[in-house]
C-alpha atoms as a PDB file:
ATOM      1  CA  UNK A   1      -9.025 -40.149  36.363  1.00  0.00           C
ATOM      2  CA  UNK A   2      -9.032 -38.662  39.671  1.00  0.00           C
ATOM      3  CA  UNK A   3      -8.838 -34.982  38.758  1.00  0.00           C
ATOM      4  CA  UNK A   4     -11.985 -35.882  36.422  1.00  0.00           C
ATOM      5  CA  UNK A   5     -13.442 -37.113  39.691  1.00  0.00           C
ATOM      6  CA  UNK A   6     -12.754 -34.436  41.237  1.00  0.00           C
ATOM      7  CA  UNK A   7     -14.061 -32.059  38.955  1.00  0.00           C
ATOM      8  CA  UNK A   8     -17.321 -34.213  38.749  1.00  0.00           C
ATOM      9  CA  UNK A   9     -17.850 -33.934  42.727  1.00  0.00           C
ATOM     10  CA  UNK A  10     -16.597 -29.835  42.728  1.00  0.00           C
ATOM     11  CA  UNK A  11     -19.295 -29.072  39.428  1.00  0.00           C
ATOM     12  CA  UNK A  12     -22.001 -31.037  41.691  1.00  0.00           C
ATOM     13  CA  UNK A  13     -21.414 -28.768  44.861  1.00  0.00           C
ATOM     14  CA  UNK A  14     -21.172 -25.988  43.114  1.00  0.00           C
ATOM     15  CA  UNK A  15     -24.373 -26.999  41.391  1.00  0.00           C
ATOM     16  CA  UNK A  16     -26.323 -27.961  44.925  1.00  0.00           C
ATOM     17  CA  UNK A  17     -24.870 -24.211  46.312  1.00  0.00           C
ATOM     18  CA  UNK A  18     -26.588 -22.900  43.101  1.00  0.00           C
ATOM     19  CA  UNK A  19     -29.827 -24.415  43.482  1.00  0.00           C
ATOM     20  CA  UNK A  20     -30.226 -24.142  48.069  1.00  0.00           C
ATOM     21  CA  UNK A  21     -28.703 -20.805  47.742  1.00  0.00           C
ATOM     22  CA  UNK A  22     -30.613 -19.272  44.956  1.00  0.00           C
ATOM     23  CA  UNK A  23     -26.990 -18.177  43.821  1.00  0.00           C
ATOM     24  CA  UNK A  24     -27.815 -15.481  41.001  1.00  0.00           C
ATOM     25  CA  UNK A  25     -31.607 -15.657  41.215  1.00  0.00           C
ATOM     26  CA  UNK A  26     -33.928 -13.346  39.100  1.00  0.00           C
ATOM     27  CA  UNK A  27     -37.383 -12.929  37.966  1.00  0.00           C
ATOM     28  CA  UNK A  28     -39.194 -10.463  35.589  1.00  0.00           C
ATOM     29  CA  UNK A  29     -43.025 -10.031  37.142  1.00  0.00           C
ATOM     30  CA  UNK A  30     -45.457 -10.178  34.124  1.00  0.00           C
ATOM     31  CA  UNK A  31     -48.396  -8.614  33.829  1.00  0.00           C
ATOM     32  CA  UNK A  32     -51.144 -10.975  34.891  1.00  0.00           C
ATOM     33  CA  UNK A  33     -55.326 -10.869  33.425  1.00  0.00           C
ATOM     34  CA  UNK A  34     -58.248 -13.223  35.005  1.00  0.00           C
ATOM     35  CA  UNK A  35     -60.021 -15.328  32.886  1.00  0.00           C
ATOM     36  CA  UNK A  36     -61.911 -17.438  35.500  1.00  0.00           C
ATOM     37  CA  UNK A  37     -63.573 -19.500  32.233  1.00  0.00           C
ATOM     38  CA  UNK A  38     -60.820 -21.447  32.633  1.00  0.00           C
ATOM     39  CA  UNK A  39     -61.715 -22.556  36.161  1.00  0.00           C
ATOM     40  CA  UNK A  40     -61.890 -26.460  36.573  1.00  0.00           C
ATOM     41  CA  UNK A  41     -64.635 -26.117  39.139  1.00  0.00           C
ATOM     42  CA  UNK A  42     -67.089 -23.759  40.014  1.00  0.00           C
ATOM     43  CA  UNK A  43     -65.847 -23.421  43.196  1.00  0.00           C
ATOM     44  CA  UNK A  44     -62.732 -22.383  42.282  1.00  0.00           C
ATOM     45  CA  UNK A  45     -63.743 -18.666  40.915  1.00  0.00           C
ATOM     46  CA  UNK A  46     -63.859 -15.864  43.138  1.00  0.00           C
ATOM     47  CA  UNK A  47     -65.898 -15.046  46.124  1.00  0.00           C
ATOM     48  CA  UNK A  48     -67.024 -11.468  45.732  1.00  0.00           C
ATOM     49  CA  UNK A  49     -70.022  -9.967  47.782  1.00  0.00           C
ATOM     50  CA  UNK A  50     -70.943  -6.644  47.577  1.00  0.00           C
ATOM     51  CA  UNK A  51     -74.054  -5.322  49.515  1.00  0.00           C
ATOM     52  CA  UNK A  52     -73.129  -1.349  49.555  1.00  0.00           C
ATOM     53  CA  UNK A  53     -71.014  -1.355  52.432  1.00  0.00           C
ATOM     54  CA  UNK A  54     -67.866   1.487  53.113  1.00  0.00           C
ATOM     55  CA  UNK A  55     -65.927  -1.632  54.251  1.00  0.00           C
ATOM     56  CA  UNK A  56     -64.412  -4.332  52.319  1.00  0.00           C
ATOM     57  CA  UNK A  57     -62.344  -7.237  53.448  1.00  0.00           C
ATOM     58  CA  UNK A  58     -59.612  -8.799  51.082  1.00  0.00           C
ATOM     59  CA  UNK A  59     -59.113 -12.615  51.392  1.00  0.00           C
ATOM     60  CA  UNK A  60     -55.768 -13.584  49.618  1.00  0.00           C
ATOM     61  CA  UNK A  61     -55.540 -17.563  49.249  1.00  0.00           C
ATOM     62  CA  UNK A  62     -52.878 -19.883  49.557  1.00  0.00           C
ATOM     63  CA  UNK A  63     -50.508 -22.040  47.277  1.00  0.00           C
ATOM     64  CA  UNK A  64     -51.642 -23.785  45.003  1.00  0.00           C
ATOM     65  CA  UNK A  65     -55.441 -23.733  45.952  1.00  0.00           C
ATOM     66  CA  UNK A  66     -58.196 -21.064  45.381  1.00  0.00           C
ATOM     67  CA  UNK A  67     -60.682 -18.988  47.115  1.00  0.00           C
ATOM     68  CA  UNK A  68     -63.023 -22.083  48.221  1.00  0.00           C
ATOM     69  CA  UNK A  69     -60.974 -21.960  51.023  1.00  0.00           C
ATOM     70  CA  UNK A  70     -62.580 -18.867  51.948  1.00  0.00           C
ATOM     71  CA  UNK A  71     -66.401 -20.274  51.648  1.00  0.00           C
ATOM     72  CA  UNK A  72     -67.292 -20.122  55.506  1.00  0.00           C
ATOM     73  CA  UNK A  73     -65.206 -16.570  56.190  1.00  0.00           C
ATOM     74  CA  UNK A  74     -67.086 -14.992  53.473  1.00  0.00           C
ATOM     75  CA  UNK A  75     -70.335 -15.813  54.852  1.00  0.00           C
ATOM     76  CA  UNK A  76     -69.490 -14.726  58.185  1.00  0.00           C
ATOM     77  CA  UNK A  77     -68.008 -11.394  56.676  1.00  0.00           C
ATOM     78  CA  UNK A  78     -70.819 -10.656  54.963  1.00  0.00           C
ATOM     79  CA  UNK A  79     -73.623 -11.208  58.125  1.00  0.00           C
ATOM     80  CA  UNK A  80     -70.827  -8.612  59.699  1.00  0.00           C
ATOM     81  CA  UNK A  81     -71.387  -5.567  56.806  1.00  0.00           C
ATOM     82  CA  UNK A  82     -68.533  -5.965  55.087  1.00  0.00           C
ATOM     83  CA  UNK A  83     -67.873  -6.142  51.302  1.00  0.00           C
ATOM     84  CA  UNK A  84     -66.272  -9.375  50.173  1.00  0.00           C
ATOM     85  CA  UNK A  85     -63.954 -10.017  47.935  1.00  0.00           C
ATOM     86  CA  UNK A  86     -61.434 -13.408  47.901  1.00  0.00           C
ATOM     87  CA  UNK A  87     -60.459 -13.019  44.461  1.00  0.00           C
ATOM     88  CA  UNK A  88     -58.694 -16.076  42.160  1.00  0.00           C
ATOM     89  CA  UNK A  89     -55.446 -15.344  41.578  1.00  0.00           C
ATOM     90  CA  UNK A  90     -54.878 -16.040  37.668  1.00  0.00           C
ATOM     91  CA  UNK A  91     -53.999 -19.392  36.404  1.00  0.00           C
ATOM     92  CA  UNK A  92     -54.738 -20.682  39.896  1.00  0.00           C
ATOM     93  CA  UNK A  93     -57.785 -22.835  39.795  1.00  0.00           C
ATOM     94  CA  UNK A  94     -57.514 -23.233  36.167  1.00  0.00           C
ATOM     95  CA  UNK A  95     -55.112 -25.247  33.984  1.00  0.00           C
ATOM     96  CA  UNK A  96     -51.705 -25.671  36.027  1.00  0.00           C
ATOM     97  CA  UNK A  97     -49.849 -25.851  32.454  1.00  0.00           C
ATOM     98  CA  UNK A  98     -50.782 -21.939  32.462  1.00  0.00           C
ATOM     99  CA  UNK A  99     -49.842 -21.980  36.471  1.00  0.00           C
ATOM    100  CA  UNK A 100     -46.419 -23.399  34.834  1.00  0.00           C
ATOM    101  CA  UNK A 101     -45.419 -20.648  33.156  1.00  0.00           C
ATOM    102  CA  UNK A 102     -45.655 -17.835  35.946  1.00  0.00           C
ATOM    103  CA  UNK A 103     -43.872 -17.072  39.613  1.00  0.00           C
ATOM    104  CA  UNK A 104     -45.061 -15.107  42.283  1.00  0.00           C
ATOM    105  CA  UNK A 105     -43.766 -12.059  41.249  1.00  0.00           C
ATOM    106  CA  UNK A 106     -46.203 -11.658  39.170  1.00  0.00           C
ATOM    107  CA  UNK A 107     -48.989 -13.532  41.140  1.00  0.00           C
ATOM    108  CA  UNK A 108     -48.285 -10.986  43.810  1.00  0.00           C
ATOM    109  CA  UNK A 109     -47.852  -7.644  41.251  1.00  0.00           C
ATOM    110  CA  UNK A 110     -51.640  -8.858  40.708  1.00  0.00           C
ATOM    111  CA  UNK A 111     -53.052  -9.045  44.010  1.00  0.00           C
ATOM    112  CA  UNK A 112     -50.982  -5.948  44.824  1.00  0.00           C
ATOM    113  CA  UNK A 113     -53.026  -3.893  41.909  1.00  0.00           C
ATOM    114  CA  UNK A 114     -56.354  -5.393  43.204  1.00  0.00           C
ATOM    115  CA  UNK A 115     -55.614  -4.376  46.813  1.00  0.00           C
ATOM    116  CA  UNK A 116     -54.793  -0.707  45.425  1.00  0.00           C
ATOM    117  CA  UNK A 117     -58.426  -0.609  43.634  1.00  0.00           C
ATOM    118  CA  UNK A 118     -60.249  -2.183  46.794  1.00  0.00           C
ATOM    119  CA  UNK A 119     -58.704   0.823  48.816  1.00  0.00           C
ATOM    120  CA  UNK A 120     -59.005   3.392  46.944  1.00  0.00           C
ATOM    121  CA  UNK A 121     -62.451   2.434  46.876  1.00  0.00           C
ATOM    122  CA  UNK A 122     -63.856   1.936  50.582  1.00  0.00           C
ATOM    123  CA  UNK A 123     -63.116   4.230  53.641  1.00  0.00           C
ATOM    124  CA  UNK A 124     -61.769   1.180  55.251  1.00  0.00           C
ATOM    125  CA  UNK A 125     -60.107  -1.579  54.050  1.00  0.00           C
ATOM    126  CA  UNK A 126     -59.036  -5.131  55.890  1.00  0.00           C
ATOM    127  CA  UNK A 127     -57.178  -8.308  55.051  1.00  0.00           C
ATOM    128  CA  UNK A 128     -57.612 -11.432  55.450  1.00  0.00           C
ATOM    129  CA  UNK A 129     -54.225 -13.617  54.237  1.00  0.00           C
ATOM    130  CA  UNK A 130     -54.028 -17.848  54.469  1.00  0.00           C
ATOM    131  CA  UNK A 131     -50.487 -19.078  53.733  1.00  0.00           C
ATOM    132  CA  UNK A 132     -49.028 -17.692  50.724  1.00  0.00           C
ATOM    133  CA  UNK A 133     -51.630 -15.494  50.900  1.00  0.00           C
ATOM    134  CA  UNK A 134     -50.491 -14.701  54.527  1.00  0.00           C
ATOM    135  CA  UNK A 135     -47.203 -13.666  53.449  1.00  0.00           C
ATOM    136  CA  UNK A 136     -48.602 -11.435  50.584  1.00  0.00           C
ATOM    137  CA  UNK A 137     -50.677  -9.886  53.443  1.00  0.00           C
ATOM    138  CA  UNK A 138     -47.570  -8.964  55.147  1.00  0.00           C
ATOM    139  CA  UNK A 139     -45.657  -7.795  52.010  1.00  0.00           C
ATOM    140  CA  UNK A 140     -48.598  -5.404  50.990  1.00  0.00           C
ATOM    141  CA  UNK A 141     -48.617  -4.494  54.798  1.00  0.00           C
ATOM    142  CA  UNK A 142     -44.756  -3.247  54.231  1.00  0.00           C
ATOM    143  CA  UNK A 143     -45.820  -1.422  50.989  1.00  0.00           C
ATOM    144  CA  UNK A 144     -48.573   0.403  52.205  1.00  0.00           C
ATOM    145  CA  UNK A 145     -49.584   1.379  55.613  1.00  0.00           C
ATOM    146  CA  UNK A 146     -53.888   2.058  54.523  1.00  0.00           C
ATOM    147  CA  UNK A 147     -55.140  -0.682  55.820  1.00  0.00           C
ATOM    148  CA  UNK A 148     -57.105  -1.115  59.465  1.00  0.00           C
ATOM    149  CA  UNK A 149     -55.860  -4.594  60.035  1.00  0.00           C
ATOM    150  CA  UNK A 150     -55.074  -7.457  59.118  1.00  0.00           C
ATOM    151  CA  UNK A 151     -55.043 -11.569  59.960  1.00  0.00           C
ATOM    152  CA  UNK A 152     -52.990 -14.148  58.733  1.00  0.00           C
ATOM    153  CA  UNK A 153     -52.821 -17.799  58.811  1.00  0.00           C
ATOM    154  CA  UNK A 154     -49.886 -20.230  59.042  1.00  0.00           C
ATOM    155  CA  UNK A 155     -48.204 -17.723  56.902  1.00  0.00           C
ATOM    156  CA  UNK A 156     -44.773 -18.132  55.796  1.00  0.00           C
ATOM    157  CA  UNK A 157     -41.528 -15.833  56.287  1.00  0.00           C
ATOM    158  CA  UNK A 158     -38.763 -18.652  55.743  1.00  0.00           C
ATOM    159  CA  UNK A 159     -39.011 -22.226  53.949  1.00  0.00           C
ATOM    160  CA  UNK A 160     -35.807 -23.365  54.912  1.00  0.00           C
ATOM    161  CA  UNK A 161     -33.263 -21.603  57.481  1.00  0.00           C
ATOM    162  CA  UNK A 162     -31.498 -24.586  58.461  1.00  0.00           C
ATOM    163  CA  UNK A 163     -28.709 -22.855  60.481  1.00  0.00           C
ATOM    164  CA  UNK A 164     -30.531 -19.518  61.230  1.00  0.00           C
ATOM    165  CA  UNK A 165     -33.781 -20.631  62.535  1.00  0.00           C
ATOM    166  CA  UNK A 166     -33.738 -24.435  62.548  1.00  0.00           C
ATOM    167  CA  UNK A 167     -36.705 -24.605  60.254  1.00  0.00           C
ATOM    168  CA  UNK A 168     -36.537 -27.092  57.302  1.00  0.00           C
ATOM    169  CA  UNK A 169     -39.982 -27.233  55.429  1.00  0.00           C
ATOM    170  CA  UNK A 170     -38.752 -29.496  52.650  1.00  0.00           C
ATOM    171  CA  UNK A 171     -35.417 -30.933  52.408  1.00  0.00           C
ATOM    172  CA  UNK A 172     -36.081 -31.191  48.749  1.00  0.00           C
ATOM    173  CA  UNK A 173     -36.713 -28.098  47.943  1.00  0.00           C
ATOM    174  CA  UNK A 174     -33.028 -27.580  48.149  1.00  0.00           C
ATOM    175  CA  UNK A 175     -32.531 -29.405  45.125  1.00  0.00           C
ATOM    176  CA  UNK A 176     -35.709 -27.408  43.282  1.00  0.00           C
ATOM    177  CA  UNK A 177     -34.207 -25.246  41.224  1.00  0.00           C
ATOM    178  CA  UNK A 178     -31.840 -27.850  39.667  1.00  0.00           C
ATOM    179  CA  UNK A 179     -35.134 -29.940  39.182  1.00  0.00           C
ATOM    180  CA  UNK A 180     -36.252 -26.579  37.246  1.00  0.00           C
ATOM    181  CA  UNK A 181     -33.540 -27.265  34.606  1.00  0.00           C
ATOM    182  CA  UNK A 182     -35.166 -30.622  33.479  1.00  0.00           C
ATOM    183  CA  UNK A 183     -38.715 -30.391  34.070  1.00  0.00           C
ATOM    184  CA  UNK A 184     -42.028 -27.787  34.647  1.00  0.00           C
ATOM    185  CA  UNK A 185     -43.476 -29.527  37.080  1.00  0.00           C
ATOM    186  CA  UNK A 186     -44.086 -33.060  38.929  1.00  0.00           C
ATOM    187  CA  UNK A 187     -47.101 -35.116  39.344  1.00  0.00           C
ATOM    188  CA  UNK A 188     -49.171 -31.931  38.238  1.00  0.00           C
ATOM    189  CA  UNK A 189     -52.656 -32.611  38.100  1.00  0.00           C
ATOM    190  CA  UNK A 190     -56.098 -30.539  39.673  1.00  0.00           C
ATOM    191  CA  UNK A 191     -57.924 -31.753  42.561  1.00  0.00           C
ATOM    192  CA  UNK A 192     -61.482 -31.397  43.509  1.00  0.00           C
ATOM    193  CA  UNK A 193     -61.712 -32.970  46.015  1.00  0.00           C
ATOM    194  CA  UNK A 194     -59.931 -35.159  49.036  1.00  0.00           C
ATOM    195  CA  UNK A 195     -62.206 -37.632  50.176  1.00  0.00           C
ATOM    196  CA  UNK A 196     -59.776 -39.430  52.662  1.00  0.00           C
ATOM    197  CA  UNK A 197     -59.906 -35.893  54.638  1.00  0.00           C
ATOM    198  CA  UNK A 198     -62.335 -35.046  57.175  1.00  0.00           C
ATOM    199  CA  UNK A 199     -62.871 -31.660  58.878  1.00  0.00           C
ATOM    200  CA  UNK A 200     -63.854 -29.648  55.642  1.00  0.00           C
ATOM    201  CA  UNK A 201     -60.753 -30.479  53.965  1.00  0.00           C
ATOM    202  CA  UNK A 202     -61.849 -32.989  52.026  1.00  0.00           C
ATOM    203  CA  UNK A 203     -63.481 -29.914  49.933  1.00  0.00           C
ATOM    204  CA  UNK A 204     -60.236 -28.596  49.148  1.00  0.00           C
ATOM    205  CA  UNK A 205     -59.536 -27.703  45.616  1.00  0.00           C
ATOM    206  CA  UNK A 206     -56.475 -26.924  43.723  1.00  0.00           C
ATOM    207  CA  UNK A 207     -53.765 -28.336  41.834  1.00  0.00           C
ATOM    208  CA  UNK A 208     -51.432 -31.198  43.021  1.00  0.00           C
ATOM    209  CA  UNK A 209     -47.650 -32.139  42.156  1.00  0.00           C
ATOM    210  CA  UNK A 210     -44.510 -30.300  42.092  1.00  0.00           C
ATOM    211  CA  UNK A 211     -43.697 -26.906  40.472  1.00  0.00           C
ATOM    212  CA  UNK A 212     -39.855 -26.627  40.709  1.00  0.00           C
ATOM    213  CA  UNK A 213     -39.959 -23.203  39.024  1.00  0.00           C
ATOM    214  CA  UNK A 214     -42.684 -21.284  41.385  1.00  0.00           C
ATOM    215  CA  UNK A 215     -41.336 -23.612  44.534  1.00  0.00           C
ATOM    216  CA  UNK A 216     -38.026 -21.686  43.828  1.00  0.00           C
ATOM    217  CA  UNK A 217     -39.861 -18.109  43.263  1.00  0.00           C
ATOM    218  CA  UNK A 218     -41.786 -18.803  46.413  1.00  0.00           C
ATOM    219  CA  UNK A 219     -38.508 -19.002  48.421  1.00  0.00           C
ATOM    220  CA  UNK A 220     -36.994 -16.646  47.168  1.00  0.00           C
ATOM    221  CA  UNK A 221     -39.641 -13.795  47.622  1.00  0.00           C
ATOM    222  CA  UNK A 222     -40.020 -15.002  51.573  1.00  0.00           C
ATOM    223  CA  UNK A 223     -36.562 -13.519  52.070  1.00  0.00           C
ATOM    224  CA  UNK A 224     -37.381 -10.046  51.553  1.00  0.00           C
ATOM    225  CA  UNK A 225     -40.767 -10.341  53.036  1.00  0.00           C
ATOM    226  CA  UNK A 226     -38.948 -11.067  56.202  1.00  0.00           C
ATOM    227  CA  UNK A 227     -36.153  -8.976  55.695  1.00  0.00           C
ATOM    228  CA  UNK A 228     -38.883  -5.854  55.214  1.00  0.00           C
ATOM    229  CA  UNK A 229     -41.549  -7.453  58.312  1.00  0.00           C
ATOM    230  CA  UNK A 230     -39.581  -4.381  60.651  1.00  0.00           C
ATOM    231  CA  UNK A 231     -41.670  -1.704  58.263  1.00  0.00           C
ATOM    232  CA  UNK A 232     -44.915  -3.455  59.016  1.00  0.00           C
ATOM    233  CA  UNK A 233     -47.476  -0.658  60.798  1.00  0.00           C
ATOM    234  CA  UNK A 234     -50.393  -2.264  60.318  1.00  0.00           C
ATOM    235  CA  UNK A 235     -52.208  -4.069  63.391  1.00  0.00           C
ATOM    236  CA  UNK A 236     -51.851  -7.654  63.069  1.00  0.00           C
ATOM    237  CA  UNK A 237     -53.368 -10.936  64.123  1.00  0.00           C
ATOM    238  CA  UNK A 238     -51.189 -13.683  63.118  1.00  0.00           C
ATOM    239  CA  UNK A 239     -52.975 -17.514  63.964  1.00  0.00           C
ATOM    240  CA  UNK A 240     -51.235 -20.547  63.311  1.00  0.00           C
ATOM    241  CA  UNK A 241     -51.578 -24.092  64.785  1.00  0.00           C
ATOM    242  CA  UNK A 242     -48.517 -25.807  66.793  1.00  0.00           C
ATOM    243  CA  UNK A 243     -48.805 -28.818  64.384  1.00  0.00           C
ATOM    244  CA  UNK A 244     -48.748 -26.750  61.018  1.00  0.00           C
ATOM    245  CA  UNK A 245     -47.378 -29.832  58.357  1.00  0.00           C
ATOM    246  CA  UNK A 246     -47.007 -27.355  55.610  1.00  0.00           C
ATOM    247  CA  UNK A 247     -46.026 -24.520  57.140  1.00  0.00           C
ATOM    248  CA  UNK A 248     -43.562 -25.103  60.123  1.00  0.00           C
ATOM    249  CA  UNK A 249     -45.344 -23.565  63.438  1.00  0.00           C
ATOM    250  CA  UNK A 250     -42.062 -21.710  63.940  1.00  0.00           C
ATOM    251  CA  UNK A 251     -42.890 -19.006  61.226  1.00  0.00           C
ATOM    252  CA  UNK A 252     -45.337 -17.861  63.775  1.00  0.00           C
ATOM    253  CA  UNK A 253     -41.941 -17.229  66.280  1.00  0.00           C
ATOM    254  CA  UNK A 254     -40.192 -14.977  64.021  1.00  0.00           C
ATOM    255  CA  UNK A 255     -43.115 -13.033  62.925  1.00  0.00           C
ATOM    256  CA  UNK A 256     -43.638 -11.812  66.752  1.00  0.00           C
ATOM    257  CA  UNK A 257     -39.884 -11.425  66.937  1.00  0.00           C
ATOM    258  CA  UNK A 258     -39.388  -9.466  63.610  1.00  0.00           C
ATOM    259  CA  UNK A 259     -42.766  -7.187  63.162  1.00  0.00           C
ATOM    260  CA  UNK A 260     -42.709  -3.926  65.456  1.00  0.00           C
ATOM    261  CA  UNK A 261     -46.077  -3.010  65.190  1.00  0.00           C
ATOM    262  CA  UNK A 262     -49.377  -3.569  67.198  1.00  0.00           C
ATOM    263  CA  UNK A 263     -50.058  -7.883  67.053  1.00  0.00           C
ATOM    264  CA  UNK A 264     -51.914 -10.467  68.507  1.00  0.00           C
ATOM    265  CA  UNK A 265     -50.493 -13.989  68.258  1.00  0.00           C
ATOM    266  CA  UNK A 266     -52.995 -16.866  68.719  1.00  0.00           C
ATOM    267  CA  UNK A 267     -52.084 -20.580  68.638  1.00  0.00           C
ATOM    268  CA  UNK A 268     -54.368 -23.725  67.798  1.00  0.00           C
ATOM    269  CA  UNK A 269     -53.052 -27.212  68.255  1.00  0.00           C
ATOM    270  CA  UNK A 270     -55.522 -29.940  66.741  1.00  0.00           C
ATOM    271  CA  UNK A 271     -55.552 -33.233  67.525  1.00  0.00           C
ATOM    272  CA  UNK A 272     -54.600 -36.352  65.383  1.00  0.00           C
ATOM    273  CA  UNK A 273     -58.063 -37.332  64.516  1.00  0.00           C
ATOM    274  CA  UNK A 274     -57.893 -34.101  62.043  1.00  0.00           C
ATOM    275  CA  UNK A 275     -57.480 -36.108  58.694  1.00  0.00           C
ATOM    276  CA  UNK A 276     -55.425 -32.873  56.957  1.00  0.00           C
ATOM    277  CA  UNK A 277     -52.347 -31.113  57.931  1.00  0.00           C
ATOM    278  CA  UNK A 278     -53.600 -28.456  60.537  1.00  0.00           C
ATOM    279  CA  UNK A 279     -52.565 -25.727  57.603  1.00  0.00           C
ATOM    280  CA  UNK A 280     -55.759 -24.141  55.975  1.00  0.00           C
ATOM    281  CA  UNK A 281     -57.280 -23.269  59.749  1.00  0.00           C
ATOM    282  CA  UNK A 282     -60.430 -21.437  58.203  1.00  0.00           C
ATOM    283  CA  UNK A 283     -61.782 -24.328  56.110  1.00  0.00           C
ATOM    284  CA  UNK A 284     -62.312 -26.632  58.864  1.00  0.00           C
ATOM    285  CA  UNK A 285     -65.180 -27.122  60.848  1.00  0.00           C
ATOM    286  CA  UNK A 286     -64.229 -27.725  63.935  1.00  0.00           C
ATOM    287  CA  UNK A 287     -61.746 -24.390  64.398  1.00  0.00           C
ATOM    288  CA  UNK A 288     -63.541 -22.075  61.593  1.00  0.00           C
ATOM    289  CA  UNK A 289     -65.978 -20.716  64.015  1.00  0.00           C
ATOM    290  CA  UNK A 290     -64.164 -19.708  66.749  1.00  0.00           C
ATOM    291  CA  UNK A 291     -61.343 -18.549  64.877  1.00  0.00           C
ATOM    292  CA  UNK A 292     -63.547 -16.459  62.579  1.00  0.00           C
ATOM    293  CA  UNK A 293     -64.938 -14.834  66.271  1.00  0.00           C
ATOM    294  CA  UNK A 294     -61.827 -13.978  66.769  1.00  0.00           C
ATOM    295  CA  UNK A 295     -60.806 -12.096  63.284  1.00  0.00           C
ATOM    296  CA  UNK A 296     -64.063 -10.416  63.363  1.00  0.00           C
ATOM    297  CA  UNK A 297     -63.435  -8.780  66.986  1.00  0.00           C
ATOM    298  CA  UNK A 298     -59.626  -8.091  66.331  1.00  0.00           C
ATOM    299  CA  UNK A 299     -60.947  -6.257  62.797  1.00  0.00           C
ATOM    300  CA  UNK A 300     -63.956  -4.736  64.879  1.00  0.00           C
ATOM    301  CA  UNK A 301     -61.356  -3.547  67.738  1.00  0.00           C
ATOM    302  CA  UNK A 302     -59.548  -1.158  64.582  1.00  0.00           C
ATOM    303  CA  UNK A 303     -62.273   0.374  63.229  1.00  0.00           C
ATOM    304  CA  UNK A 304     -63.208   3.700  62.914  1.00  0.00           C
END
C-alpha cells in the first residue's frame, strides 16, 4: 500500500511541475477572420476613424475585454490628426465558446498582420497597447523596429516568477493547465456592464470566468516577450499604477530594467475610493485625461 501511495503523491508532483512549469508546452497559431456580427454589444466592435490623415495610431486591447476601453483615447486621437484604429480582436467581444477554442498565438498572428497593413499604409505609425495588449505592443516592437512610438499600460512581461522576481499574479494559475484537461472554461459568461464600479469602469465590457486553456497560452507567450524586450528600439512610454490588482505594479520594474531603448516610465497610484482594480488606466475618468496629455506629447515628441 505504501509504494501505491507513493506513486499517487510522485504522479501528482510530477503532474503540478507539468502544469506551473509549462513542461512540454506547444501551440499551433491559426489563422484568425473578424466577424464583428457576432458582437454582444455594440460597443464591443471596433473603433476605427479615418479623416485622411498620414498618421495612424493602433490601440491593441486587453484580456478578455474589447476596444470600448479605448472610447475616450480615440476621441482625443482623433481632435490630435491622427487616424484611429482600436480594432476587435476576433472572438473577443463575441461568443466566448468561439474565444474557447483559440490562444494567443493566434490572437497575436492577427493583430501582428493588421499592424503590418496599418504601416505599410501611413508615413507614420504609433501604438497604443493596454495590458495584453501592452505586451503585444512590446512583442511587435521586437519584430519590427517602424514604428515612432509607442505607450503601454499595466502591461505584462511575467504572471508568475515566484523565485525570480517575487511576482505571483495568481496562485492558481499554477494549477491552469491541469484545469485545461477537464474543462474549457469557468464561470464563462459576457458582461456589459459593472454597475458596482465607479470611475468609468462600470462601462467595461467583456467576457467573465476562467479560460484554463488561453490563461496557460497567455503565460507562456510572456516568457519570450521578456526574454526578446533587449531587441526593443522603439521609444517607449510604459504607465502603470502602484496598486495594479491585475497586473502586479512590478512588471513596470523589469520593463525599465530589461528594454535598452529610449523610455519614459510614469507611475499613478489611485486611491481606495476607485471602485475597480487600478488596471484599465485609460477608461477612467479621473486619470484618462491627464494620462492621455501625456501619450499625446510623448507621441508628439517622436514625430517627424
Amino acid at each position: 500500500m505504501i509504494w501505491i501511495a507513493v506513486a499517487a503523491i510522485t504522479l501528482l508532483i510530477l503532474l503540478y511541475i507539468w502544469s506551473s512549469c509549462l513542461l512540454f508546452y506547444h501551440e499551433e497559431a491559426e489563422a484568425l477572420h473578424s466577424d464583428e456580427s457576432k458582437c454582444f454589444d455594440e460597443a464591443c466592435r471596433s473603433i476605427i476613424i479615418r479623416q485622411g490623415a498620414d498618421k495612424a495610431v493602433l490601440m491593441i486591447h486587453g484580456y478578455p475585454t474589447t476596444p470600448a476601453m479605448y472610447s475616450y483615447a480615440a476621441e482625443r486621437m482623433k481632435g490630435e490628426g491622427y487616424d484611429v484604429y482600436a480594432p476587435l480582436i476576433p472572438t473577443f467581444g463575441a461568443d466566448w465558446h468561439d474565444f474557447e477554442k483559440t490562444v494567443f498565438s493566434s490572437w497575436y498572428g492577427w493583430m501582428l498582420e493588421y499592424y503590418d497593413h496599418l504601416a505599410a499604409s501611413y508615413s507614420s505609425i504609433y501604438v497604443i497597447g493596454t495590458s495584453m495588449g501592452g505586451a503585444m505592443a512590446l512583442k511587435i516592437a521586437e519584430e519590427r523596429n517602424n514604428a515612432r512610438a509607442m505607450a503601454i499600460i499595466g502591461a505584462p512581461v511575467v504572471y508568475n516568477s515566484f523565485f525570480r522576481d517575487h511576482v505571483v499574479t495568481s496562485w492558481s494559475s499554477y494549477a491552469a493547465r491541469i484545469a485545461g484537461i477537464f474543462t474549457s472554461s469557468i464561470g464563462a459568461g459576457i458582461v456589459t456592464e459593472k454597475p458596482d464600479s465607479n470611475d468609468g469602469n462600470e462601462d467595461w465590457k467583456g467576457y467573465k470566468g476562467l479560460f484554463p486553456k488561453q490563461g496557460a497560452s497567455l503565460v507562456w507567450n510572456l516568457r519570450t516577450i521578456r526574454k526578446n524586450l533587449w531587441k526593443i528600439r522603439t521609444p517607449l512610454l510604459s504607465i502603470h499604477d502602484r496598486g495594479d490588482r491585475t497586473v502586479p505594479f512590478a512588471n513596470q520594474g523589469i520593463i525599465r530594467n530589461e528594454t535598452d531603448t529610449e523610455a519614459e516610465f510614469l507611475e499613478t497610484e489611485m486611491g481606495d475610493e476607485f471602485l475597480h482594480t487600478h488596471h484599465a488606466l485609460l477608461m477612467y475618468r479621473s486619470v484618462q485625461e491627464g494620462l492621455m496629455d501625456r501619450i499625446i506629447s510623448f507621441f508628439s515628441s517622436h514625430s517627424v
